[in-house]
N, C-alpha and C. Protein backbone atom coordinates (compact mmCIF):
# COMPACT_ATOMS: atom_id res chain seq x y z
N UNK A 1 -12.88 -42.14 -1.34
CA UNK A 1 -12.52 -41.58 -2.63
C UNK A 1 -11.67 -40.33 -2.46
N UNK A 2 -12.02 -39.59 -1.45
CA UNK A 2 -10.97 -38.20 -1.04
C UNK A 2 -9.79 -38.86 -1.14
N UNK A 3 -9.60 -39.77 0.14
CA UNK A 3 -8.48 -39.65 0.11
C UNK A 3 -7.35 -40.18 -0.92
N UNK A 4 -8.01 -41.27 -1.84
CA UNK A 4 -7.25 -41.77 -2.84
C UNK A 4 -7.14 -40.53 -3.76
N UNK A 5 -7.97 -39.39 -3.68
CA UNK A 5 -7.80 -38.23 -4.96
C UNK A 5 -6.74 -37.76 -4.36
N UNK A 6 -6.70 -37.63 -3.04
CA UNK A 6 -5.49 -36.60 -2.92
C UNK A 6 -4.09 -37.24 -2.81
N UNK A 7 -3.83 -38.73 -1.76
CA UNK A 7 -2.56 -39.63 -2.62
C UNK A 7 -2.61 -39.53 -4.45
N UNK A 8 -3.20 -39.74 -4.88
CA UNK A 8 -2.64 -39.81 -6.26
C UNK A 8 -2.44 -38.42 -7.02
N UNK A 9 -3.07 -37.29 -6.05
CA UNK A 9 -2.56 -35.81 -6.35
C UNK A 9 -1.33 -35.61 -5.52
N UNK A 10 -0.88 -35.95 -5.09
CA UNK A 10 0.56 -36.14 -4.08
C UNK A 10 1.13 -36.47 -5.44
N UNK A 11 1.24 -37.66 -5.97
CA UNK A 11 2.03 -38.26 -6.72
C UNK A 11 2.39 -37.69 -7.98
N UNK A 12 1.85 -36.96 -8.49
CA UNK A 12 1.57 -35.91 -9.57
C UNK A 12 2.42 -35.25 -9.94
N UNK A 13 3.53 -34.59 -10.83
CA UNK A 13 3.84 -33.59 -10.71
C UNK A 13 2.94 -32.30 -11.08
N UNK A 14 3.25 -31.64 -10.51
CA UNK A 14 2.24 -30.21 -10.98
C UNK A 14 2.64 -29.60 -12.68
N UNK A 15 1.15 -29.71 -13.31
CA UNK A 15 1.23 -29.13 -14.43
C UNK A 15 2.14 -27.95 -14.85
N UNK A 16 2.85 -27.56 -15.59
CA UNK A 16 3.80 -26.55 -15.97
C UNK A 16 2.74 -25.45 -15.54
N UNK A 17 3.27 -24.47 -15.76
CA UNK A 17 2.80 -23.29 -15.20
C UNK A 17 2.56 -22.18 -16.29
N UNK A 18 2.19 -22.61 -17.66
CA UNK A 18 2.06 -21.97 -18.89
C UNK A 18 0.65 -21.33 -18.71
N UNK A 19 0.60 -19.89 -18.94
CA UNK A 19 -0.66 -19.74 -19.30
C UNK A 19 -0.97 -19.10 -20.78
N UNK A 20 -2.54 -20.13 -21.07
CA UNK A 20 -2.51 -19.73 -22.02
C UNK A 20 -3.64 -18.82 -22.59
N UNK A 21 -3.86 -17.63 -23.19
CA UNK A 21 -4.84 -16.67 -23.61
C UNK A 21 -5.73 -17.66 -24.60
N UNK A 22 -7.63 -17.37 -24.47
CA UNK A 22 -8.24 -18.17 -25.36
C UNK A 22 -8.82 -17.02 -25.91
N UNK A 23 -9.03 -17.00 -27.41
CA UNK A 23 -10.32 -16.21 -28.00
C UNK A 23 -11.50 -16.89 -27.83
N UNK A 24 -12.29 -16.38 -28.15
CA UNK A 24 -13.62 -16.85 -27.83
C UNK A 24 -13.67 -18.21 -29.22
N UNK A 25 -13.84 -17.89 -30.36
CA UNK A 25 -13.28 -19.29 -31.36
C UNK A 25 -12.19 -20.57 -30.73
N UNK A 26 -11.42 -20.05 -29.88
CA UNK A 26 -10.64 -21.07 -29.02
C UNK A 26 -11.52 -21.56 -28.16
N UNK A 27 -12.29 -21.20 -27.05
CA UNK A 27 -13.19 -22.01 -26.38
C UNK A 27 -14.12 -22.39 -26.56
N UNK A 28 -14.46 -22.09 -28.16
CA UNK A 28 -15.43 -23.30 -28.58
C UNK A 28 -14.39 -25.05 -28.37
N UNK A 29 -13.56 -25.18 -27.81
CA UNK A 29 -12.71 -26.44 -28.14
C UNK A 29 -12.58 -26.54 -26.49
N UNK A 30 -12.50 -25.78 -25.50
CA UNK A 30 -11.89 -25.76 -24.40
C UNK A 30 -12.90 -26.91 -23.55
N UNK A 31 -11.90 -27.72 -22.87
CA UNK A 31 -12.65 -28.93 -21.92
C UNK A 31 -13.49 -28.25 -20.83
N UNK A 32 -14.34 -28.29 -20.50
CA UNK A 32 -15.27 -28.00 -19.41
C UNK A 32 -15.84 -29.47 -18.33
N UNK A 33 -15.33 -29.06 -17.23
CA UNK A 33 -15.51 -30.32 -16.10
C UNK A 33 -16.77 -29.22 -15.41
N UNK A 34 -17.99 -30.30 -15.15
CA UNK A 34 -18.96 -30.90 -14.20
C UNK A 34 -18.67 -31.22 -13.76
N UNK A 35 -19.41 -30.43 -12.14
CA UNK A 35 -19.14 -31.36 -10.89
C UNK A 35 -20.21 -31.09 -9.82
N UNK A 36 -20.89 -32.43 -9.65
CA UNK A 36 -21.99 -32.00 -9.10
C UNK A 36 -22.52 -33.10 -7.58
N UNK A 37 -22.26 -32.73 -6.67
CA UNK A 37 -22.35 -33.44 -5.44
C UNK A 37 -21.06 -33.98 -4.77
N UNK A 38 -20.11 -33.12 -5.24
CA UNK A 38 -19.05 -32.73 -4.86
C UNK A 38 -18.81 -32.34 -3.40
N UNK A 39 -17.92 -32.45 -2.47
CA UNK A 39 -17.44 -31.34 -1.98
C UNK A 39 -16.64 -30.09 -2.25
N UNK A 40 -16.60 -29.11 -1.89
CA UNK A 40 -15.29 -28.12 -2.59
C UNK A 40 -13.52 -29.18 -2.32
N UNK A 41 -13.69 -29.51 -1.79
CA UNK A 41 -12.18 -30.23 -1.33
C UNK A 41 -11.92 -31.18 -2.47
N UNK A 42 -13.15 -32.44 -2.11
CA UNK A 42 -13.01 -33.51 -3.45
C UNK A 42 -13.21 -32.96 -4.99
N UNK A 43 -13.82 -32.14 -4.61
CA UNK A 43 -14.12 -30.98 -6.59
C UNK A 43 -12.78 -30.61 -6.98
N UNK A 44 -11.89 -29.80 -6.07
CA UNK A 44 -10.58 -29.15 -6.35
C UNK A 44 -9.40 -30.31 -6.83
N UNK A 45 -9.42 -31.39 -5.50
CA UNK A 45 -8.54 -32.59 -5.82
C UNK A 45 -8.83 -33.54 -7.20
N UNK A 46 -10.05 -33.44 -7.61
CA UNK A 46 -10.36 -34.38 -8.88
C UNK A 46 -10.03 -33.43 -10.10
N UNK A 47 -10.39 -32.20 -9.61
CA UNK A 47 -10.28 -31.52 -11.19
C UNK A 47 -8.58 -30.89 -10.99
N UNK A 48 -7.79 -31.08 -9.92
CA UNK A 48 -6.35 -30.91 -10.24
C UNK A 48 -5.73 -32.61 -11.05
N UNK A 49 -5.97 -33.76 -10.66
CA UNK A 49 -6.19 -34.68 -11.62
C UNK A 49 -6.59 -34.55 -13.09
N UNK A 50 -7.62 -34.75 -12.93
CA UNK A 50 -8.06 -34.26 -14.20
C UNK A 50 -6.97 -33.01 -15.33
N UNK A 51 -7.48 -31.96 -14.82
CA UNK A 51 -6.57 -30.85 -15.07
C UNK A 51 -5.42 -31.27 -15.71
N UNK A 52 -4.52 -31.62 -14.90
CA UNK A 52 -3.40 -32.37 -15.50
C UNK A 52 -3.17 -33.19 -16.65
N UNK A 53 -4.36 -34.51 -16.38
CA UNK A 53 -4.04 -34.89 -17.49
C UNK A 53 -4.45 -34.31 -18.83
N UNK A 54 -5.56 -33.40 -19.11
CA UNK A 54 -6.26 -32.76 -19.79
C UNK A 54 -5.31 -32.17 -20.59
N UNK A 55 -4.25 -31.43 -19.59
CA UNK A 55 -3.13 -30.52 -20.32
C UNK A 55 -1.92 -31.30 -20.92
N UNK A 56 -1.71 -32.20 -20.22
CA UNK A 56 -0.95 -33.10 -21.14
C UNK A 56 -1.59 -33.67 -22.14
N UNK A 57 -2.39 -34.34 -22.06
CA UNK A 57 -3.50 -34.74 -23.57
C UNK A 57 -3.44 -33.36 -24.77
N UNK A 58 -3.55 -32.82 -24.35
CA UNK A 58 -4.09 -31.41 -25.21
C UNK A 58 -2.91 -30.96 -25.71
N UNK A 59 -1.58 -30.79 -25.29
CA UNK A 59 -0.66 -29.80 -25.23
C UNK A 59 -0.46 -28.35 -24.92
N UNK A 60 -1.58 -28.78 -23.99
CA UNK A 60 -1.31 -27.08 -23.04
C UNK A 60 -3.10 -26.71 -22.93
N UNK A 61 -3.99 -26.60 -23.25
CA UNK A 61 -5.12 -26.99 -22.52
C UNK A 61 -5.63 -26.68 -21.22
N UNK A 62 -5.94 -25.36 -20.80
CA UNK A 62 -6.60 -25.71 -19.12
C UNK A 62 -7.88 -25.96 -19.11
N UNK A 63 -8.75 -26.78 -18.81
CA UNK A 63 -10.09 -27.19 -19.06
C UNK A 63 -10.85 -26.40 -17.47
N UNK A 64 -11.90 -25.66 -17.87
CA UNK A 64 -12.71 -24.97 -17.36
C UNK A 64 -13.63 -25.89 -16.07
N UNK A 65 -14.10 -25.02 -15.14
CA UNK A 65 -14.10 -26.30 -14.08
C UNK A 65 -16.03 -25.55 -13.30
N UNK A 66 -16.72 -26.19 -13.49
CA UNK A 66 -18.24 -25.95 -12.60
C UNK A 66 -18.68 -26.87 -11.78
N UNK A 67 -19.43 -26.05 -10.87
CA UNK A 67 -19.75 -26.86 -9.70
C UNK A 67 -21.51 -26.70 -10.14
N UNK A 68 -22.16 -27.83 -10.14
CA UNK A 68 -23.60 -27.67 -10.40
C UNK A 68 -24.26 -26.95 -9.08
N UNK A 69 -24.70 -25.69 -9.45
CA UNK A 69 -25.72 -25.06 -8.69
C UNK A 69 -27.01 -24.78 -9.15
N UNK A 70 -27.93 -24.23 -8.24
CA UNK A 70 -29.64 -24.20 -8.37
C UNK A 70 -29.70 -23.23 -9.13
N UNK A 71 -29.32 -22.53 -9.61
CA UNK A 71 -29.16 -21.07 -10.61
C UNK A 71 -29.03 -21.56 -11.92
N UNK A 72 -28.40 -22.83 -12.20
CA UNK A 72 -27.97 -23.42 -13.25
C UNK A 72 -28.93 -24.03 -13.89
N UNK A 73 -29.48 -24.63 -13.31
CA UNK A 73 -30.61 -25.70 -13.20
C UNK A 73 -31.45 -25.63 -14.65
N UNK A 74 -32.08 -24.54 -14.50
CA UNK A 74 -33.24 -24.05 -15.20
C UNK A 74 -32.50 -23.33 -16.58
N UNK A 75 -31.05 -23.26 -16.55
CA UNK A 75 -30.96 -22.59 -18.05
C UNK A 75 -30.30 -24.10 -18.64
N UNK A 76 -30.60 -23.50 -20.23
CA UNK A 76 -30.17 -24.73 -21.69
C UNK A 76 -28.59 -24.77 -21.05
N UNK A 77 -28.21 -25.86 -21.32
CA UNK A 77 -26.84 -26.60 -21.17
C UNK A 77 -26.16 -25.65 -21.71
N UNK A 78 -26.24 -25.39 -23.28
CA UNK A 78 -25.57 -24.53 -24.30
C UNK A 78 -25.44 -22.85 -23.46
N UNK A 79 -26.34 -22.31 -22.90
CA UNK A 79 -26.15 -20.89 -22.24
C UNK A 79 -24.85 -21.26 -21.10
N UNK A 80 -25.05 -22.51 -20.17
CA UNK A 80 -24.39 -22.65 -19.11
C UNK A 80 -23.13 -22.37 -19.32
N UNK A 81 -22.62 -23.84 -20.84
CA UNK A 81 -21.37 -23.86 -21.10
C UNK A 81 -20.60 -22.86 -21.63
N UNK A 82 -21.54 -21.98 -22.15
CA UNK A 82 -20.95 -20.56 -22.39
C UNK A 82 -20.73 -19.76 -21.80
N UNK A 83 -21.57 -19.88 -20.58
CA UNK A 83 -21.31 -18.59 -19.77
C UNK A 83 -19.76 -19.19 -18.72
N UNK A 84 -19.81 -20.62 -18.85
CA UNK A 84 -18.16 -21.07 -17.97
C UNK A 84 -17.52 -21.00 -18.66
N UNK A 85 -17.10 -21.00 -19.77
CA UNK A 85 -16.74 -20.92 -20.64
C UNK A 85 -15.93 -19.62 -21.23
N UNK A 86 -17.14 -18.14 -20.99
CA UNK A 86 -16.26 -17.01 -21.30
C UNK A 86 -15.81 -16.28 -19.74
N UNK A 87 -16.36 -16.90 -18.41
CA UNK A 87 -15.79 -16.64 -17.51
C UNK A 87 -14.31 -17.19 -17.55
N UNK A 88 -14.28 -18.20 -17.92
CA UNK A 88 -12.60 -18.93 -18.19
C UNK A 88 -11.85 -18.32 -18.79
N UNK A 89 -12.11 -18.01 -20.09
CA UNK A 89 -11.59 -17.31 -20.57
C UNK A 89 -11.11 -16.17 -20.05
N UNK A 90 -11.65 -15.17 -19.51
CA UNK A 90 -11.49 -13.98 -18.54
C UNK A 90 -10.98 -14.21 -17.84
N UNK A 91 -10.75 -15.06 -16.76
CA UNK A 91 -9.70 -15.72 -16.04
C UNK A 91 -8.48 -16.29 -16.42
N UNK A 92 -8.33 -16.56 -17.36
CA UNK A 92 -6.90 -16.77 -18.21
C UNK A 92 -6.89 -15.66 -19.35
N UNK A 93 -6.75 -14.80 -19.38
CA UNK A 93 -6.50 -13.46 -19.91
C UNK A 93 -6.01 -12.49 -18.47
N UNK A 94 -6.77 -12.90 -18.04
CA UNK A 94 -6.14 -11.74 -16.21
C UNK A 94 -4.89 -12.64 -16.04
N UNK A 95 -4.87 -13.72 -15.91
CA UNK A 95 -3.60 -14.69 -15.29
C UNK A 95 -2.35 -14.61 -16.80
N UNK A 96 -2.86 -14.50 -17.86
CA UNK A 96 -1.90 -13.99 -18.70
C UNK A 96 -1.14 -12.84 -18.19
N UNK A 97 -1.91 -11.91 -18.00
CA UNK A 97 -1.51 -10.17 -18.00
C UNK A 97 -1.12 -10.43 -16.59
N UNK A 98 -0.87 -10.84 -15.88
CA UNK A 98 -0.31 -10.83 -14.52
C UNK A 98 0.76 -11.70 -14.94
N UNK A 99 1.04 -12.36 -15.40
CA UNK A 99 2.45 -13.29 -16.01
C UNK A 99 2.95 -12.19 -16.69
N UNK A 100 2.44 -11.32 -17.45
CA UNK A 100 3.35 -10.73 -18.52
C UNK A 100 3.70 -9.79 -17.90
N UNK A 101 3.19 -9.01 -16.35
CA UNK A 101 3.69 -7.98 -15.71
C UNK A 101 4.75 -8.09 -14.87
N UNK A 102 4.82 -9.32 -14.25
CA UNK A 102 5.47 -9.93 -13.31
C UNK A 102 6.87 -10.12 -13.93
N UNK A 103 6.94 -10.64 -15.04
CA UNK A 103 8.06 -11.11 -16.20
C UNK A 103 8.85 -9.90 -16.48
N UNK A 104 8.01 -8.65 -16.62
CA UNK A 104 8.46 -7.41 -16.96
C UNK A 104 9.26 -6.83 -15.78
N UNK A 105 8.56 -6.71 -14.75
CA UNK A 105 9.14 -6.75 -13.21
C UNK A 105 10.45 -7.22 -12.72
N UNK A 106 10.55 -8.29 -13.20
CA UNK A 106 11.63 -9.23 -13.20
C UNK A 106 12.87 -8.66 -14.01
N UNK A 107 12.27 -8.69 -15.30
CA UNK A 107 13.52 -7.82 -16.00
C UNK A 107 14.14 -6.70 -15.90
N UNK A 108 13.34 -5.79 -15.22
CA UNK A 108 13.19 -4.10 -14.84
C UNK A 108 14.29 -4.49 -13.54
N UNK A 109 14.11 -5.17 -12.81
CA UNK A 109 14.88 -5.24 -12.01
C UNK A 109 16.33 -5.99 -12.01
């Protein structure tokens, strides 16, 4: 299964490179991928698949990505998906503001 994830991630073009800022009312909508008995390798290659198509489905869309751990276990689904959820978010707000500095950079120069 690796290796067919990663030929057909070969074949792919890579998602545009848009990032997009979520409010918290926005990720009540945002896709969240499970992944659980994964490797980190096969986790990364399925959810760059995924990923992709997600954002094309969506029109711009980055869907949030967890790996099931023992920490997780024991809390309500609803706490989990929230807490990946506003970590994502925070992570595409930093990757915004690093696009918008970089852009500025660019022009300055």
């Amino acid at each position: 299964q690796q290796v067919v994830a990663k030929q057909r991630n070969k074949d792919l073009p890579p998602p545009p490179r848009k990032v997009i800022a979520y409010s918290n009312e926005e990720m009540e909508g945002c896709p969240v991928l499970f992944f659980s008995g994964f490797r980190n390798e096969e986790m990364m290659a399925t959810y760059e698949i995924l990923a992709y198509e997600i954002y094309q489905e969506t029109g711009g869309l980055s869907p949030a990505c967890a790996k099931a751990v023992p920490n997780s276990m024991e809390k309500p689904l609803r706490q989990v998906v929230e807490e990946i959820s506003n970590d994502h978010a925070e992570a595409m707000a930093l990757e915004q503001r690093q696009s918008e500095a970089q852009a500025q950079a660019q022009e300055q120069s």
